[in-house]
Protein backbone atom coordinates (compact mmCIF):
# COMPACT_ATOMS: atom_id res chain seq x y z
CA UNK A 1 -126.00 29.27 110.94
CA UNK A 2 -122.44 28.88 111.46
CA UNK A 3 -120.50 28.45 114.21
CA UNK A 4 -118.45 31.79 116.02
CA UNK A 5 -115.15 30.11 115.30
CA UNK A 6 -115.99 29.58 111.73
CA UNK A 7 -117.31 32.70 110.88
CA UNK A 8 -113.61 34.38 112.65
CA UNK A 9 -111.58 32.14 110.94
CA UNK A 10 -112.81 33.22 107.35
CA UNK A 11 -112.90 37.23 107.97
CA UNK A 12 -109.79 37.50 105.71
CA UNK A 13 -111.00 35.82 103.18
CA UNK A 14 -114.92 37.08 103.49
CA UNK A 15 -113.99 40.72 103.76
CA UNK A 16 -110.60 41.32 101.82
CA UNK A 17 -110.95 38.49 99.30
CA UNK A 18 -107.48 36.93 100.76
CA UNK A 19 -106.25 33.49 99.72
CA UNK A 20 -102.57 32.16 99.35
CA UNK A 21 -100.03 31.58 96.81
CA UNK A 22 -97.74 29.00 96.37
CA UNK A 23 -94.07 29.99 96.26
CA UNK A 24 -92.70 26.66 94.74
CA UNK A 25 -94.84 26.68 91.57
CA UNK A 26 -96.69 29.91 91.47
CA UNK A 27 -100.35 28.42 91.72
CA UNK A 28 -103.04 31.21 93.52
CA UNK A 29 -105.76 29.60 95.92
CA UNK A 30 -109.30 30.64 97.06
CA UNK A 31 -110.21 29.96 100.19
CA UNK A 32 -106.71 29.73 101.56
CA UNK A 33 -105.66 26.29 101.54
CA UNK A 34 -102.84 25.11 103.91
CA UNK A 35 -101.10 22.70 101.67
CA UNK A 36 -100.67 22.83 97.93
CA UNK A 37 -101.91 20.82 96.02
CA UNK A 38 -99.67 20.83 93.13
CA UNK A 39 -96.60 20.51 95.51
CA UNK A 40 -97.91 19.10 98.48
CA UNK A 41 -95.36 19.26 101.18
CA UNK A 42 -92.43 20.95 99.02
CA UNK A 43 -95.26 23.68 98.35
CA UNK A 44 -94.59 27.36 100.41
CA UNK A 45 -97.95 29.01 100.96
CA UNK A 46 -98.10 32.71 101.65
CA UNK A 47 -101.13 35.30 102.53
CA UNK A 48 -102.49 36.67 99.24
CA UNK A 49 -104.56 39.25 98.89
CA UNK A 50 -106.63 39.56 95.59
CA UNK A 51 -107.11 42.00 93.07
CA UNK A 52 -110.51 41.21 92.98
CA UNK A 53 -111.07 41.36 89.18
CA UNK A 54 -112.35 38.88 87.05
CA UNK A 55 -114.43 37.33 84.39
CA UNK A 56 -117.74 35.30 84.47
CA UNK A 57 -116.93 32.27 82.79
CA UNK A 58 -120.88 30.44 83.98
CA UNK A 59 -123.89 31.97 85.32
CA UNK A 60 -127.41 31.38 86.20
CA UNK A 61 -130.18 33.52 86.99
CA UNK A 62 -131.96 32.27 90.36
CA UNK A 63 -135.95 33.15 90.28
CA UNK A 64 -136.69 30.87 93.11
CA UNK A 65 -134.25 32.28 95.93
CA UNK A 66 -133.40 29.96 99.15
CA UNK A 67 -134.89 30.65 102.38
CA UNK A 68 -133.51 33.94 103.68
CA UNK A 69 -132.88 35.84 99.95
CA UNK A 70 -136.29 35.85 98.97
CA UNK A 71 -136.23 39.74 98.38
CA UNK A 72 -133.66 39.73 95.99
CA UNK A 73 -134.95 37.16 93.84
CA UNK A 74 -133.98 37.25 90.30
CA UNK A 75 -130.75 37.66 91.30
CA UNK A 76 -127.22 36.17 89.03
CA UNK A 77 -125.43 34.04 90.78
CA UNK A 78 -121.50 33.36 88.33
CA UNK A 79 -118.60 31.18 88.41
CA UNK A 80 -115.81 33.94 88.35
CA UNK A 81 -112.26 33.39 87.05
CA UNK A 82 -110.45 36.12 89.39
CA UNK A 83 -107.23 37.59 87.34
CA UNK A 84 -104.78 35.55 89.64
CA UNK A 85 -106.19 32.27 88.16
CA UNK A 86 -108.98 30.53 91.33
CA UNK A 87 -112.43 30.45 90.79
CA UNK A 88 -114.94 31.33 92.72
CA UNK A 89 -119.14 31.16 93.09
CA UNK A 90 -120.22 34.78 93.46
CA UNK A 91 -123.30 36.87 93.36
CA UNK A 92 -123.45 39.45 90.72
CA UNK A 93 -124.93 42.39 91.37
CA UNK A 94 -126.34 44.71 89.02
CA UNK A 95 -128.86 44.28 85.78
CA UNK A 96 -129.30 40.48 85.20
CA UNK A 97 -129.94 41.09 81.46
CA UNK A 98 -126.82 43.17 81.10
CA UNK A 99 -124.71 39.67 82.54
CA UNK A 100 -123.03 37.51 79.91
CA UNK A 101 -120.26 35.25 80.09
CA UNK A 102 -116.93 36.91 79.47
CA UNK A 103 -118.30 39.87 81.34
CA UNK A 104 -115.28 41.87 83.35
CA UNK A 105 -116.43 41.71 87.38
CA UNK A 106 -114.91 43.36 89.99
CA UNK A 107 -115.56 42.87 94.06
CA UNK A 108 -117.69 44.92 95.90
CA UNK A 109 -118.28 44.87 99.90
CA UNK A 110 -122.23 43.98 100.33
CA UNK A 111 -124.77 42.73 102.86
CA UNK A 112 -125.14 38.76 102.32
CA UNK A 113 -127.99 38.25 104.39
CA UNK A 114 -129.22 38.18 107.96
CA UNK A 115 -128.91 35.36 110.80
CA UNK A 116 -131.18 35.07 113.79
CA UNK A 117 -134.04 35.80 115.57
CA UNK A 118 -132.25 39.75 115.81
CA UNK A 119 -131.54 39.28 112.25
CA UNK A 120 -127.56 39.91 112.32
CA UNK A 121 -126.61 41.27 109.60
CA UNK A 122 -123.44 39.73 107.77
CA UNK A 123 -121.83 41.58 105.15
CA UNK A 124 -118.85 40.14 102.55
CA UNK A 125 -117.73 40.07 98.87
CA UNK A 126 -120.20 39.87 95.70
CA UNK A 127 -119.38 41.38 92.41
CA UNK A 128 -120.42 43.93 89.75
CA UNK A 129 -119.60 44.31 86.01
CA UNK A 130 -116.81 46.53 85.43
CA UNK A 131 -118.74 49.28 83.67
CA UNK A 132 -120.95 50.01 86.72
């Protein structure tokens, strides 16, 4: 479970796919990082907020789901190359045998799971191909 001040401090980024981008050389980050790394401290980081289009460049289809997602086992979990240029590890929602790499993706707002014995519900970013 994580912590109150955690789960505040990553809103932007959980619910509006927002990350930064370097002024100096251009470069896009997810999460938001606070220093470049190809400029370190010459680097000028600004709020981003993402298209949230993509491609699946990896992917795996997960039969035996951790504690907590057992109900939506076989579900695709991708490496997706957002349009902006970061990557990011995403469920894919949607017909696993429809899923290929090189499939276009675009984010969706969806319950991630439930925390607690009063099962809070928590809710962010997953994606689905294009088409759907």
């Amino acid at each position: 479970m994580s912590s109150v001040p955690r789960f505040w401090r990553n809103l932007g980024s959980r619910y509006n796919l927002e990350g930064t981008h370097c002024k100096e050389c251009g470069e896009f980050f997810y999460p938001p990082r606070n220093i470049c790394v190809n400029c370190r401290r010459t680097g000028e980081l600004e709020s981003f907020k993402f298209k949230g289009t993509g491609e699946i460049i990896s992917y795996t289809l997960i039969h035996t789901a951790a504690e907590g997602f057992e109900g939506q086992a076989p579900y695709t979990l991708a490496i997706i190359k957002l349009d902006e240029g970061p990557r990011l590890t995403s469920q894919v929602v949607g017909d696993p045998d429809k899923i290929q790499i090189g499939t276009r993706v675009r984010s969706v707002f969806r319950k991630l799971g439930e925390d607690g014995d009063r099962g809070m519900i928590y809710y962010g970013t997953k994606f689905v191909p294009v088409d759907a």
